[in-house]
Protein backbone atom coordinates (compact mmCIF):
# COMPACT_ATOMS: atom_id res chain seq x y z
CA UNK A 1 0.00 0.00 0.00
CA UNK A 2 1.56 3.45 -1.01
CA UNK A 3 1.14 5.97 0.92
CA UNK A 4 1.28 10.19 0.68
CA UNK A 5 1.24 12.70 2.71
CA UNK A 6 0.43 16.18 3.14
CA UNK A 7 2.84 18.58 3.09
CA UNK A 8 3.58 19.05 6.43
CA UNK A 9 5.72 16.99 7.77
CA UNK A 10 8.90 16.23 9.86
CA UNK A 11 12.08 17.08 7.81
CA UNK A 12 15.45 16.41 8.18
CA UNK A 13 18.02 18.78 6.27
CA UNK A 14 21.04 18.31 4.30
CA UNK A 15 23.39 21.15 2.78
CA UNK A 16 23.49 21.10 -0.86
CA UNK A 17 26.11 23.02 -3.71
CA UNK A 18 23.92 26.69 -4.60
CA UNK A 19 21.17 25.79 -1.80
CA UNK A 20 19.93 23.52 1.05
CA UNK A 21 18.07 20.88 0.39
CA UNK A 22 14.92 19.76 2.52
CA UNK A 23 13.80 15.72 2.66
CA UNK A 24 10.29 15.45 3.43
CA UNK A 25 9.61 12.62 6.17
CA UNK A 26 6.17 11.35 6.59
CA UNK A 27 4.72 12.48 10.21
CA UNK A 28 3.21 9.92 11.74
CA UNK A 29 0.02 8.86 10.35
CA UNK A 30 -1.11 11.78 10.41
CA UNK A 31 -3.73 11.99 6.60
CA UNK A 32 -2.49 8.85 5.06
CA UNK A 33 -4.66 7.96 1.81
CA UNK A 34 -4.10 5.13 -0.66
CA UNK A 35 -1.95 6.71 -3.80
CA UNK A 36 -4.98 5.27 -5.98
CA UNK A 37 -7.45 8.08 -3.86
CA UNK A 38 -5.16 10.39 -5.82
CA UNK A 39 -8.02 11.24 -8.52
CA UNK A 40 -9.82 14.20 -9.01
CA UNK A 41 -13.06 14.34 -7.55
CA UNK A 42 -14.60 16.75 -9.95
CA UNK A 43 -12.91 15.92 -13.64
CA UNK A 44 -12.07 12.02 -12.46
CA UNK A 45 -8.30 13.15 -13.78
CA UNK A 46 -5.31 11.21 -12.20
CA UNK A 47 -3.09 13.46 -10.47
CA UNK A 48 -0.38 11.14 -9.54
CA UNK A 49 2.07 13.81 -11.47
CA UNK A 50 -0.25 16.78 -10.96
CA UNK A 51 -1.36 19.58 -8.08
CA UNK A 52 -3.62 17.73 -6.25
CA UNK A 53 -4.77 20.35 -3.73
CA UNK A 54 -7.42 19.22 -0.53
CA UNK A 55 -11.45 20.46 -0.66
CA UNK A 56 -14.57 19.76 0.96
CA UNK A 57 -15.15 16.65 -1.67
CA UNK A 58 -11.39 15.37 -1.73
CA UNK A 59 -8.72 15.94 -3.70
CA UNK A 60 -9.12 18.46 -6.86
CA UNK A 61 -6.70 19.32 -9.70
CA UNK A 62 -5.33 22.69 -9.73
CA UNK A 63 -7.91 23.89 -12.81
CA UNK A 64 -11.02 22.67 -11.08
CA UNK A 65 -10.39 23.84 -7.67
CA UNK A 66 -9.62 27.57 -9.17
CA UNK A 67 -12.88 27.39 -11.37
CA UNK A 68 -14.80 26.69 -8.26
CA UNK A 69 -12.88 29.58 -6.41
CA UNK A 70 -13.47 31.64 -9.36
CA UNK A 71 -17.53 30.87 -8.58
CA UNK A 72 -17.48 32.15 -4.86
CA UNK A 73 -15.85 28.19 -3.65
CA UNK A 74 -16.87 24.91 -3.88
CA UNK A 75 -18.81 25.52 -0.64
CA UNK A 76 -21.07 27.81 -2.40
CA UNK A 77 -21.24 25.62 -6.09
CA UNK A 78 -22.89 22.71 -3.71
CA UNK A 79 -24.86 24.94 -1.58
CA UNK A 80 -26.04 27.09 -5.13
CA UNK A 81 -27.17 23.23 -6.30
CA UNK A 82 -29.06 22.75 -3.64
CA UNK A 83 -30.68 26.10 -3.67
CA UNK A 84 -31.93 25.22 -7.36
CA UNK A 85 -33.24 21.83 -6.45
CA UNK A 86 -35.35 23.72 -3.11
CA UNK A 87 -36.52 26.91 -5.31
CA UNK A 88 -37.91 24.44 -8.12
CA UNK A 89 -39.62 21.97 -5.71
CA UNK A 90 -41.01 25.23 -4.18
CA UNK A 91 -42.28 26.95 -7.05
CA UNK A 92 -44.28 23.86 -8.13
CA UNK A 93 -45.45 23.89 -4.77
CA UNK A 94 -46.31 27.24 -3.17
CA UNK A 95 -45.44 29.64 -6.32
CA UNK A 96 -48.85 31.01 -6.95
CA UNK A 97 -50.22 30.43 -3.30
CA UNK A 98 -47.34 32.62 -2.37
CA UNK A 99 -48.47 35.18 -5.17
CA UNK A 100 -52.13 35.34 -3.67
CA UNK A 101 -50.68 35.40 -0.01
CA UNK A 102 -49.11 38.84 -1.42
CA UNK A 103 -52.03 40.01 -2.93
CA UNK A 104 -53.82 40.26 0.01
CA UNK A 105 -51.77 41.12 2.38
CA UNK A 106 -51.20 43.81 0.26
CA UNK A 107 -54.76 44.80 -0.02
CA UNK A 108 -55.52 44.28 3.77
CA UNK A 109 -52.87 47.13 4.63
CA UNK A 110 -54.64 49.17 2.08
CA UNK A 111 -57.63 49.02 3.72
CA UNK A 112 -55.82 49.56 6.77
CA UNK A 113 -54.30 52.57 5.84
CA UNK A 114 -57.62 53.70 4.38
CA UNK A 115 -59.88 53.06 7.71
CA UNK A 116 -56.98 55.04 9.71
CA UNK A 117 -57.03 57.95 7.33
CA UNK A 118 -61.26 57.95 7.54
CA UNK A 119 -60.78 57.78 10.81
CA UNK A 120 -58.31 60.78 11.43
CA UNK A 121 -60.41 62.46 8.98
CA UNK A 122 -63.47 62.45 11.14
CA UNK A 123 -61.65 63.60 14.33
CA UNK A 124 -60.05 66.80 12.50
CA UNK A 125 -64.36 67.20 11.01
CA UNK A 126 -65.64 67.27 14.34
CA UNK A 127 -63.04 69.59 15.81
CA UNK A 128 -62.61 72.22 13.48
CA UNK A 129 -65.36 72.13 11.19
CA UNK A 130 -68.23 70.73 13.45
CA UNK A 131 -70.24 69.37 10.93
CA UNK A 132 -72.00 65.84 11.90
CA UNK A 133 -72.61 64.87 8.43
CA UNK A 134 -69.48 64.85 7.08
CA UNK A 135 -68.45 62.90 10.92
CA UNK A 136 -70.91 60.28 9.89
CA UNK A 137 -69.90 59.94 6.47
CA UNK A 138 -65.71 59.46 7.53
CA UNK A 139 -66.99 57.04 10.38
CA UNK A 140 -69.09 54.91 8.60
CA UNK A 141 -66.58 54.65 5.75
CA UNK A 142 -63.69 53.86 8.16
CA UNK A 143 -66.12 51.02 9.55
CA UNK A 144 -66.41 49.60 6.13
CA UNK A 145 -62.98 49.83 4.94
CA UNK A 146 -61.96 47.84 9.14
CA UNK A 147 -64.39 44.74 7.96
CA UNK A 148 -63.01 44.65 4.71
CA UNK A 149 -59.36 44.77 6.58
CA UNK A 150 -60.61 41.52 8.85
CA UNK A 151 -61.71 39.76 6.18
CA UNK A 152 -58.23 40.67 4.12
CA UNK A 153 -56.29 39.49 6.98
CA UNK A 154 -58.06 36.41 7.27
CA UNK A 155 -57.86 34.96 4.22
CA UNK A 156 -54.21 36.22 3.73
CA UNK A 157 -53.40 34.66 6.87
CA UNK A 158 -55.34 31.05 5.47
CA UNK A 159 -53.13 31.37 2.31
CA UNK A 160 -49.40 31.89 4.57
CA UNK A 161 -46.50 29.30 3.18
CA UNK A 162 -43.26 28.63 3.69
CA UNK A 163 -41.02 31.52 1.87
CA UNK A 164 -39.06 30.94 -1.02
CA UNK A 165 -35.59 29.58 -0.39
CA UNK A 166 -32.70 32.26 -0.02
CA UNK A 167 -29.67 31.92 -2.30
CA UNK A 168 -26.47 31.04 -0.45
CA UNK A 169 -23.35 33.88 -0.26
CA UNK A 170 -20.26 33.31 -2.45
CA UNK A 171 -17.10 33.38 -0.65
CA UNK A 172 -15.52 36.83 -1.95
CA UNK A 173 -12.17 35.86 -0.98
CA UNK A 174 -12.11 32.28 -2.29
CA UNK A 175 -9.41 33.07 -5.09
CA UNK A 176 -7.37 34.08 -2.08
CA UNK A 177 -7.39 31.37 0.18
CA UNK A 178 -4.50 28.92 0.98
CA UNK A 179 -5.37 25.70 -0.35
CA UNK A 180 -3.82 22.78 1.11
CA UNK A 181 -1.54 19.99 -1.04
CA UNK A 182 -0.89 16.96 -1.03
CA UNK A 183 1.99 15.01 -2.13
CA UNK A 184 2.15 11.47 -3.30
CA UNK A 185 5.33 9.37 -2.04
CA UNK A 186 5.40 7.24 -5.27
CA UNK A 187 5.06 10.24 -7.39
CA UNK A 188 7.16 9.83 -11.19
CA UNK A 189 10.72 10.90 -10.51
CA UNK A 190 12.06 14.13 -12.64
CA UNK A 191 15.42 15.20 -12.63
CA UNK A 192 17.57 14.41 -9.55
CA UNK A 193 15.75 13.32 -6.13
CA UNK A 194 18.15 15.22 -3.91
CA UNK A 195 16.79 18.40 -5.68
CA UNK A 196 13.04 17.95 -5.02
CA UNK A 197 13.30 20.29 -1.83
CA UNK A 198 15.42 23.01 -2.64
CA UNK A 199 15.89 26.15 -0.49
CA UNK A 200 17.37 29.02 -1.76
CA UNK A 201 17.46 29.10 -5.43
CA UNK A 202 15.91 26.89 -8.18
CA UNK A 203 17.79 23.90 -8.45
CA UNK A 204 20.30 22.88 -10.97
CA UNK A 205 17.95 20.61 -12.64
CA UNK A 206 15.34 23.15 -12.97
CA UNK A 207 15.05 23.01 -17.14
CA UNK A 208 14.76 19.30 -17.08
CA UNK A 209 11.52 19.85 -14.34
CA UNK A 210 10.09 22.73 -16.50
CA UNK A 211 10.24 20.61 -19.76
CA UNK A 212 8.66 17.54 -18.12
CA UNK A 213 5.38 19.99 -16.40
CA UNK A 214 5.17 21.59 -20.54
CA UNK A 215 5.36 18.24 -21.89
CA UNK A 216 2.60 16.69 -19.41
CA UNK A 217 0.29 19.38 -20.16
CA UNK A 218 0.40 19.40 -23.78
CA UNK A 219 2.08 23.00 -24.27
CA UNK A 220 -1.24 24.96 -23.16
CA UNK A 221 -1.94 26.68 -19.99
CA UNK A 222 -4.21 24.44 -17.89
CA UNK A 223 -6.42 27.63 -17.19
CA UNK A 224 -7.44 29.39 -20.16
CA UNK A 225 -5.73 27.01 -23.12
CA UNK A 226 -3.26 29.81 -24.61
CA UNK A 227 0.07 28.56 -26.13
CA UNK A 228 1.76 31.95 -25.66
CA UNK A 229 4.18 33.12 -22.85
CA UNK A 230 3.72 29.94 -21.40
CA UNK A 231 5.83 29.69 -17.54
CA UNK A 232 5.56 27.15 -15.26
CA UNK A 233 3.70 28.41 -11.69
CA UNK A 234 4.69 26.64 -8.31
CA UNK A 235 1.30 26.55 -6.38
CA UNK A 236 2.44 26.32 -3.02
CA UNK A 237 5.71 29.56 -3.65
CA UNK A 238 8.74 29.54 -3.72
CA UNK A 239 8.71 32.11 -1.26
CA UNK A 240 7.88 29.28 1.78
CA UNK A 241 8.31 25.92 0.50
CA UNK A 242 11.05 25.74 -2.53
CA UNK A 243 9.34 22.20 -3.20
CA UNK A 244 10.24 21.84 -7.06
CA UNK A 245 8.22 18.36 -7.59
CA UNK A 246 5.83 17.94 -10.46
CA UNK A 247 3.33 18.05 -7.68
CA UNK A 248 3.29 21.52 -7.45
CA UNK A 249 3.91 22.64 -10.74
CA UNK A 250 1.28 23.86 -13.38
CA UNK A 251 1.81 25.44 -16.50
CA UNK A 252 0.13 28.80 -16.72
CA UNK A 253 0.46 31.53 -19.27
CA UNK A 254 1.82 34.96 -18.30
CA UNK A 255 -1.60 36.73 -17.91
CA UNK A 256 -3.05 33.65 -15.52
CA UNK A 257 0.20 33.58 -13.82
CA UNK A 258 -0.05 37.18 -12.75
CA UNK A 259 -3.97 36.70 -11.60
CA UNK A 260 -2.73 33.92 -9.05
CA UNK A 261 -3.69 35.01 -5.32
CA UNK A 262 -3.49 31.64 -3.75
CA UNK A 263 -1.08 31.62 -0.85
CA UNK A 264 -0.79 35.80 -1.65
CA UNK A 265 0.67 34.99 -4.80
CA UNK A 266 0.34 37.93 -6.44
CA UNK A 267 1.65 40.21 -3.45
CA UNK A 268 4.48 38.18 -3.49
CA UNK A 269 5.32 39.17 -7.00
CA UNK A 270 4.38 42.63 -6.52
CA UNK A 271 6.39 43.11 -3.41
CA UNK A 272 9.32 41.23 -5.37
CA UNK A 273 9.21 43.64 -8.06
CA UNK A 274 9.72 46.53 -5.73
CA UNK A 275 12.65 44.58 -3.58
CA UNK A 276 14.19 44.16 -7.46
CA UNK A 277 14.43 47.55 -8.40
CA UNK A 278 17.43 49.66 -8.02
CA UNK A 279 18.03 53.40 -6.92
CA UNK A 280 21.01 55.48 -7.29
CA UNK A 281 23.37 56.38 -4.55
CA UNK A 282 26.00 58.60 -4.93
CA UNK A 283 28.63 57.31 -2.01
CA UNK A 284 28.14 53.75 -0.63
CA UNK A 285 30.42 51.93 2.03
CA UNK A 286 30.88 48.65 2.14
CA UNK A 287 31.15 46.19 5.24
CA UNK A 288 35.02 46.40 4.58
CA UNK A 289 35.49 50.14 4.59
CA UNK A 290 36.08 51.05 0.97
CA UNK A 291 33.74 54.14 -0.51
CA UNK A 292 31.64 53.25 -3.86
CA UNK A 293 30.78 56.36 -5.94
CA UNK A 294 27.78 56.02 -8.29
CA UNK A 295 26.97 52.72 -6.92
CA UNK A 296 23.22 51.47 -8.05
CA UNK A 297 21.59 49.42 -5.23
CA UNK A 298 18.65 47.36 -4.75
CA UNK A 299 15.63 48.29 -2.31
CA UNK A 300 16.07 44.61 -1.00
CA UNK A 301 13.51 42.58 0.68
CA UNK A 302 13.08 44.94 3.69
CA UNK A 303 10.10 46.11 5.60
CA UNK A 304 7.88 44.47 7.71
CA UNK A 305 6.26 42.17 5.24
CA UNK A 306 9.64 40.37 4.49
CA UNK A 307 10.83 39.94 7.80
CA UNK A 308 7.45 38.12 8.78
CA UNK A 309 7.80 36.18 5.13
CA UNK A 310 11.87 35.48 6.89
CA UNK A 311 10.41 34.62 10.28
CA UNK A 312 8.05 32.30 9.00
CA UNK A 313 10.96 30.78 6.17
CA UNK A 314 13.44 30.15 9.09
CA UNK A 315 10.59 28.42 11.23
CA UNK A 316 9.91 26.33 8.36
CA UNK A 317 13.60 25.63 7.52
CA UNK A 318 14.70 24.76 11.29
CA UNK A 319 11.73 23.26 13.09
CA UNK A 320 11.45 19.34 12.94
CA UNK A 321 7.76 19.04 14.22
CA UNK A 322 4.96 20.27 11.67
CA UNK A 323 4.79 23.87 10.69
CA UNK A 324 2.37 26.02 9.02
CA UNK A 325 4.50 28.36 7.16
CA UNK A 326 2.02 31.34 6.14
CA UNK A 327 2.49 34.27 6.18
């Protein structure tokens, strides 16, 4: 029986030429699951090579579980089934009972309204006009308009059903969320195994990787089919993990790439960006005394945000229990 494992687990760490390498040790049996569970529960796709990240209804590839994201979560897509099933079985049922239940509930708070207003009428006739005519008139009219309230209120109260079903709430920041992977132990082998887990820079193997992810998805980005500017998009970053297995690689074109907000995705780019570009200085000293004139230096990865993204890395890097690396 294979087994695989999520990917938090107990690692043990080994120094590697460029960048450290981190071997992933199954904790416990903690979410063990047969390597043939490893299907997706929406498309039935294998995903023994492929993202397989965790939802309500198991595992889902990386194109489902966005599409359902994309629809306010998989969450709401069951609940919104649901609602369709209740609201049809209610129309046939108490559609046009609930349409006369309006009607007169409607028309009893007319006739509300109008014996109230007859009434008030005749108060204001007595006092300031003191005619009893016109008092008799308002009185017996508001009389007439209170039975015809009654028997308004009645019958809407005889025709009363259950309401109509209320649509469920899409989850506004589903796109954002931090889906969970999972990673199969008997996953296919690309490139080198010591490089699977490697912190600090891509590892040496990295175009051998990148070919095999193109070459299992056909050349097209597994979100919107494009051929152009295709890249190759590590679900769980680089940022906290550095895990370069086919298991959390998906090809993506540029313009999907850039819309990715899972694990803050995109404000790790952005914030990248700004760490990247360079301002001038005109005097800079070094850490061994010499003075650099005209020198052009990066803004660096400084701020608050990056020493929580640090914090978190170093937890991840040095603890041997399970972490939660987020941010």
């Amino acid at each position: 029986m294979v087994r695989w494992f999520p990917i938090f687990g107990k690692r043990s760490k080994k120094r590697r030429r460029g960048g450290r390498r981190i071997d992933w040790i199954p904790n416990g049996d903690r979410n063990y699951k047969n390597s043939m569970d490893r299907i997706c529960s929406k498309c039935r796709s294998p995903l023994h090579d492929q993202p397989a990240l965790e939802d309500i209804t198991g595992p889902l590839c990386f194109p489902c579980r966005w599409r359902f994201d994309k629809a306010g979560g998989q969450s709401f897509v069951l609940k919104m089934k649901e609602y369709e099933t209740a609201r049809a079985l209610w129309e046939r049922m108490y559609s046009k009972q609930w349409d006369q239940f309006h009607e007169k509930k409607s028309l009893a708070e007319r006739y509300n309204l109008t014996a109230w207003g007859l009434t008030i009428g005749a108060f204001f006739s007595l006092v300031f006009f003191q005619s009893l005519e016109l008092v008799i008139v308002l009185v017996i009219g508001a009389g007439v308009s209170w039975l015809y309230y009654q028997d308004a209120r009645t019958v809407a109260e005889m025709l009363r059903c259950d309401p109509p079903p209320k649509p469920p709430e899409p989850d506004l920041f589903a796109l954002s969320a931090r889906p969970r992977l999972f990673f199969d132990a008997s996953y296919p082998r690309v490139g080198s195994p010591d490089y699977d887990i490697f912190v600090g820079s891509y590892p040496p193997d990295w175009d051998v990787r990148r070919e095999f992810v193109l070459k299992r998805d056909s050349h097209r980005c597994r979100l919107c089919g494009s051929t152009k500017n295709l890249q190759v998009h590590h679900v769980w970053p680089v940022s906290y993990s550095s895990n370069h297995t086919p298991q959390n690689l998906i090809t993506l074109c540029s313009e999907c790439h850039m819309k990715q907000e899972y694990w803050r995705h995109k404000y790790l780019v952005m914030e990248s960006r700004k760490a990247n570009t360079k301002y001038f200085v005109p005097t800079y000293t070094r850490t061994d005394g010499t003075v650099v004139r005209g020198h052009m230096r990066r803004v660096g990865r400084r701020g608050k945000f990056w020493q929580h993204v640090k914090a978190k890395r170093r937890r991840f890097e040095s603890s041997g229990s399970s972490v939660d690396p987020l941010p």
